[in-house]
Protein backbone atom coordinates (compact mmCIF):
# COMPACT_ATOMS: atom_id res chain seq x y z
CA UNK A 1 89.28 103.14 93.96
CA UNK A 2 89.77 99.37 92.54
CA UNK A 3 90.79 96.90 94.90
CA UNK A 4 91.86 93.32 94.10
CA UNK A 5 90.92 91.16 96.88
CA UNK A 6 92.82 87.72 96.34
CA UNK A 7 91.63 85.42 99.19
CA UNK A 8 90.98 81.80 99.18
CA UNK A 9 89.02 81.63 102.45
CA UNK A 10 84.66 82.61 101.61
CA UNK A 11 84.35 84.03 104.72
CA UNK A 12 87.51 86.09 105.70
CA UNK A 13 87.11 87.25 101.82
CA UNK A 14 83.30 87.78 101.61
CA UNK A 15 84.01 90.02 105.29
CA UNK A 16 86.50 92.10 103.41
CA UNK A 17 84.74 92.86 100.52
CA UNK A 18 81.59 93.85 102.53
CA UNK A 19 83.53 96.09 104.71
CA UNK A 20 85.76 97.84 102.17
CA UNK A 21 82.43 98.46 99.55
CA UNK A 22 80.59 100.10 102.85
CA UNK A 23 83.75 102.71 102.50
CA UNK A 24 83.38 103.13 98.96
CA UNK A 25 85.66 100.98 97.75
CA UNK A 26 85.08 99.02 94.36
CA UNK A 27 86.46 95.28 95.15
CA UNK A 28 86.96 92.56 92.49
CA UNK A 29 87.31 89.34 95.04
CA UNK A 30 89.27 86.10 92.90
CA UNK A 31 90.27 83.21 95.15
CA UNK A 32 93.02 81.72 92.54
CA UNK A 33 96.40 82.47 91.53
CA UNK A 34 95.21 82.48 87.94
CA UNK A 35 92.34 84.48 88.29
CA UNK A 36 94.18 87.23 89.77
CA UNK A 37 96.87 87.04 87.30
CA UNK A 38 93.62 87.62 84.93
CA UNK A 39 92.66 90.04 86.47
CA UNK A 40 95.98 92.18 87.30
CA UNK A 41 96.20 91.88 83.19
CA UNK A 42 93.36 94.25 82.43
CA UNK A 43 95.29 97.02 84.69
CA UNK A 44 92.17 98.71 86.21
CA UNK A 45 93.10 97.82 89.68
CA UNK A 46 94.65 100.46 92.15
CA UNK A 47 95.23 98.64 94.81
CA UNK A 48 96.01 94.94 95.57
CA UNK A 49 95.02 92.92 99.06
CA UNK A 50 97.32 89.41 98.09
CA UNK A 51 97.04 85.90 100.52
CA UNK A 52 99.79 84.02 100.37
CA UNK A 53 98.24 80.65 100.55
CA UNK A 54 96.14 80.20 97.48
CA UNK A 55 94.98 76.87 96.38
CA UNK A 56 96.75 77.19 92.96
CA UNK A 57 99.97 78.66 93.89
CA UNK A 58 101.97 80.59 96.64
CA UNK A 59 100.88 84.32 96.76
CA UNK A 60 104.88 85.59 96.60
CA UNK A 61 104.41 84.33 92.90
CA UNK A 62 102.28 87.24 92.10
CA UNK A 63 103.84 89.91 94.15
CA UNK A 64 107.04 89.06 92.26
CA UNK A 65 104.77 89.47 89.04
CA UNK A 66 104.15 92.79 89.99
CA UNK A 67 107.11 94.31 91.04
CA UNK A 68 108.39 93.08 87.74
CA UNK A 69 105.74 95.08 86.09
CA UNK A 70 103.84 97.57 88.23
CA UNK A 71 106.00 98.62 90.54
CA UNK A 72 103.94 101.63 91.73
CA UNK A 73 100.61 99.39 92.66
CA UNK A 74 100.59 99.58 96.77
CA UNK A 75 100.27 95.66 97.91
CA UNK A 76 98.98 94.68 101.21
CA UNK A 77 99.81 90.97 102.00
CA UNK A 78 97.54 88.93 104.40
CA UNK A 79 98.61 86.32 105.45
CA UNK A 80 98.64 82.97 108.53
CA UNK A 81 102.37 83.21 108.15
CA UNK A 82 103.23 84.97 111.01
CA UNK A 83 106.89 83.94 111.44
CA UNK A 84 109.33 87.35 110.84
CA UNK A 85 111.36 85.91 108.17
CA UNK A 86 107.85 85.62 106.67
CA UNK A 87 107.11 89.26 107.15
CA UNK A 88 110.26 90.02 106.18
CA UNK A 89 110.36 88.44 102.49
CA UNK A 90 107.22 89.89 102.07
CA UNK A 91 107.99 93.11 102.59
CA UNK A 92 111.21 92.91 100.85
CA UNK A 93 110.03 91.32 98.10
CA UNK A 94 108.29 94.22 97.34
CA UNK A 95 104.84 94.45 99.41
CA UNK A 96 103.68 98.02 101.05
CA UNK A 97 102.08 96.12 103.93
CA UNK A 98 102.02 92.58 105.95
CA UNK A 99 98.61 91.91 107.38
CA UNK A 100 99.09 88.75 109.88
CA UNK A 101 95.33 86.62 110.18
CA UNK A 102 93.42 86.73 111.71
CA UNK A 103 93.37 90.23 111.72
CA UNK A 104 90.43 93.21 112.93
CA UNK A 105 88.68 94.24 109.76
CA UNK A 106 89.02 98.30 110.98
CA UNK A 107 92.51 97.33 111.14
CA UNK A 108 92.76 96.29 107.26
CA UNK A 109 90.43 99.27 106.65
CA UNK A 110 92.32 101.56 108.69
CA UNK A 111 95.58 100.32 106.76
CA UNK A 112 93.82 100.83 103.07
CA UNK A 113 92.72 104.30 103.75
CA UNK A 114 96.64 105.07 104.84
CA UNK A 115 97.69 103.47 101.90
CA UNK A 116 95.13 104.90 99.39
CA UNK A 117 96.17 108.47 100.86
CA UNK A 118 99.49 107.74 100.65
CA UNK A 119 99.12 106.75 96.42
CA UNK A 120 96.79 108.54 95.38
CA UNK A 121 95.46 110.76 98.18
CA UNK A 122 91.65 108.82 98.69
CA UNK A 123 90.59 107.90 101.68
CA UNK A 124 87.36 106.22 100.41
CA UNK A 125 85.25 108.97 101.11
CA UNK A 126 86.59 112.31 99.66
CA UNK A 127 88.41 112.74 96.33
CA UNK A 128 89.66 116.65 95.91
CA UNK A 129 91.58 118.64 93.51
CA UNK A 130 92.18 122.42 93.16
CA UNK A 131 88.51 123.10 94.72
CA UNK A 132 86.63 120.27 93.06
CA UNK A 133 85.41 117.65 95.28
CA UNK A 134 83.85 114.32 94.82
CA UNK A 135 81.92 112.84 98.07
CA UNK A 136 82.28 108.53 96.99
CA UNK A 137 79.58 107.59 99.65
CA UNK A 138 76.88 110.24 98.33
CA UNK A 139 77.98 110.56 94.63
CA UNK A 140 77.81 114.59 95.74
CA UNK A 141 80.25 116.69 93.04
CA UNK A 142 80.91 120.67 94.09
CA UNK A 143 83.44 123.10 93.11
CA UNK A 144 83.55 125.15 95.61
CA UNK A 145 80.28 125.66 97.11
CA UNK A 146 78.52 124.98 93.89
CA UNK A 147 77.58 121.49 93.37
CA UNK A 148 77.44 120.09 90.01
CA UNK A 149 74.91 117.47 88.70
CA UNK A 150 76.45 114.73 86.90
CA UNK A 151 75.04 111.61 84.83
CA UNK A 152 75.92 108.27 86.25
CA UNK A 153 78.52 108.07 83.12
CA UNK A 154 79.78 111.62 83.90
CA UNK A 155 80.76 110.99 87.38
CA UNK A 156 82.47 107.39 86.84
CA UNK A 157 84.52 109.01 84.36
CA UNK A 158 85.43 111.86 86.81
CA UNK A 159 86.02 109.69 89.42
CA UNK A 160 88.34 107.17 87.32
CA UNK A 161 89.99 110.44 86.50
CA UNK A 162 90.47 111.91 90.12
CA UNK A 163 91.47 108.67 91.36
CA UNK A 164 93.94 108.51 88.96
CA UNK A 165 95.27 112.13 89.44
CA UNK A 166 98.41 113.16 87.99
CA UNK A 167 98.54 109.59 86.01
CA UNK A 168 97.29 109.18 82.39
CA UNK A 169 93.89 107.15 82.10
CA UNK A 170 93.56 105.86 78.78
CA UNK A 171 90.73 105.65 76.56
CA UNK A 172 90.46 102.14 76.93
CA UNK A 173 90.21 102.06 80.52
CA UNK A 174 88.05 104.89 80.93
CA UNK A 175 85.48 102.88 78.10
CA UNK A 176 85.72 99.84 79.31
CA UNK A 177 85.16 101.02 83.36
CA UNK A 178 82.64 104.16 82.87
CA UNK A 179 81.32 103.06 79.18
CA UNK A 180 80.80 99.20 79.04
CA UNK A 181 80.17 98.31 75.60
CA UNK A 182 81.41 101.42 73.88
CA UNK A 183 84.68 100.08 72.55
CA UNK A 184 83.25 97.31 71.06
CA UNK A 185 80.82 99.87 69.58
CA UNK A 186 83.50 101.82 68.26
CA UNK A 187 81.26 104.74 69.03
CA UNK A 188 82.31 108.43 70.22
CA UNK A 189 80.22 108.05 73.11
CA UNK A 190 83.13 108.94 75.34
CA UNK A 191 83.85 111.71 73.72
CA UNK A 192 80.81 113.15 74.04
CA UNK A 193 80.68 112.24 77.75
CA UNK A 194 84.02 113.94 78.16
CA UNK A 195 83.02 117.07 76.31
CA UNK A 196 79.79 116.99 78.67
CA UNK A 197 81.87 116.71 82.24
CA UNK A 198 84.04 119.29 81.07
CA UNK A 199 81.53 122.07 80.10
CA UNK A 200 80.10 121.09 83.68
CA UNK A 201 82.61 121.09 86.12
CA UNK A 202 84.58 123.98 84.00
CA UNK A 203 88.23 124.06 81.83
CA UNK A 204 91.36 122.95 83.67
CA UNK A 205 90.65 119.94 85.34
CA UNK A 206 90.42 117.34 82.46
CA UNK A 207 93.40 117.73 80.18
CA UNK A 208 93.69 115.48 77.01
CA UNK A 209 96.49 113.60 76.11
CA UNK A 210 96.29 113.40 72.26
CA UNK A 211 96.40 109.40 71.39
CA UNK A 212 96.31 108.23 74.60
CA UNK A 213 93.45 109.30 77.38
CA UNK A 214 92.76 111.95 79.37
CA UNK A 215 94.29 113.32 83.02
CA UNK A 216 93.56 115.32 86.12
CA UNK A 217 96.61 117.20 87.11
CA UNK A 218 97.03 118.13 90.61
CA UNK A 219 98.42 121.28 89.73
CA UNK A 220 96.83 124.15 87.72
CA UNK A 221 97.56 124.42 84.07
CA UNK A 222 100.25 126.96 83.77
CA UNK A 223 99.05 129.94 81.40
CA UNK A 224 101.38 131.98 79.47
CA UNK A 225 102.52 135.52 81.13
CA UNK A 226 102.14 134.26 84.53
């Protein structure tokens, strides 16, 4: 999973990013307003961790951004403002969590796994669906009992994919985050990737959405006569 870390402060953000990579998390850390707005444009992030008080702007800014046009990305605010009405516009303005600093970082942790469970079901560790598992911390893929061996490119495709489940990844995204350089290219590198994973890890997971990307569906394709 993706996180957006937007923190001003070197150490509280350097802390957070060290602690949430240990758990398998993949954290882009911006300390600006405009930065993050950057960054929030490309779309690959899954989940956002938003201070307030950024040199360049008040965090609310951005949250109201969001809700305005990804309403479905979970937001965890944390923040020095510990007053309730302060809690309170954050929340209803639109954020999934109020973090008040200085804060324990199991805590946050704690508070991301709940969340990633909650919106996409990761936890930072495991990824699973309909059998086939993906272990983040040992880059371990099974179905079943059978573990499959994946290129580096193969399993950050399947893992965009898993994190993603249920939700449409498009080509795009899956090039520019599992293929650098192959857009540009113009190539059919992914493809050929994507015809690889799925002759690997078997028919049924990976279904194609003609024009768009590709998807993991939670549930299992539904086959005529059943």
């Amino acid at each position: 999973m993706k996180i957006l870390l937007i923190e001003d402060d070197l150490d509280l953000g350097n802390g957070v990013r060290i602690a949430l990579a240990d758990h398998g998390f993949d954290v882009v850390w911006v300390r600006q307003q405009e930065d993050a707005l950057r960054q929030l444009d490309t779309g690959a992030c899954e989940l956002v961790l938003l201070d307030l008080g950024l040199p360049d702007g008040d965090g609310m800014r951005i949250l109201v951004r969001l809700r305005h046009e990804r309403q479905n990305l979970p937001v965890i605010i944390l923040s020095a403002r510990d007053a309730l009405e302060d809690r309170l516009r954050g929340l209803d303005g639109g954020a999934d969590d109020y973090l008040v600093k200085p804060f324990v970082l199991a805590e946050l942790l704690s508070r991301v796994k709940a969340l990633a469970r909650r919106s996409y079901g990761f936890d930072g560790d495991m990824l699973e669906v309909r059998g086939l598992t993906l272990h983040v911390p040992t880059r371990r893929v099974m179905i079943g009992e059978r573990t499959v061996e994946l290129t580096a490119s193969e399993y950050a495709l399947l893992k965009l994919l898993m994190v993603r489940a249920d939700r449409v990844v498009t080509r795009r995204l899956l090039e520019d985050e599992a293929l650098p350089g192959a857009h540009e290219n113009a190539s059919n590198a992914l493809d050929v990737h994507m015809g690889n994973l799925r002759r690997k890890i078997g028919e049924g997971f990976v279904r194609t959405v003609r024009g768009v990307g590709y998807v993991v569906d939670t549930a299992a394709p539904y086959k005529v006569g059943e």
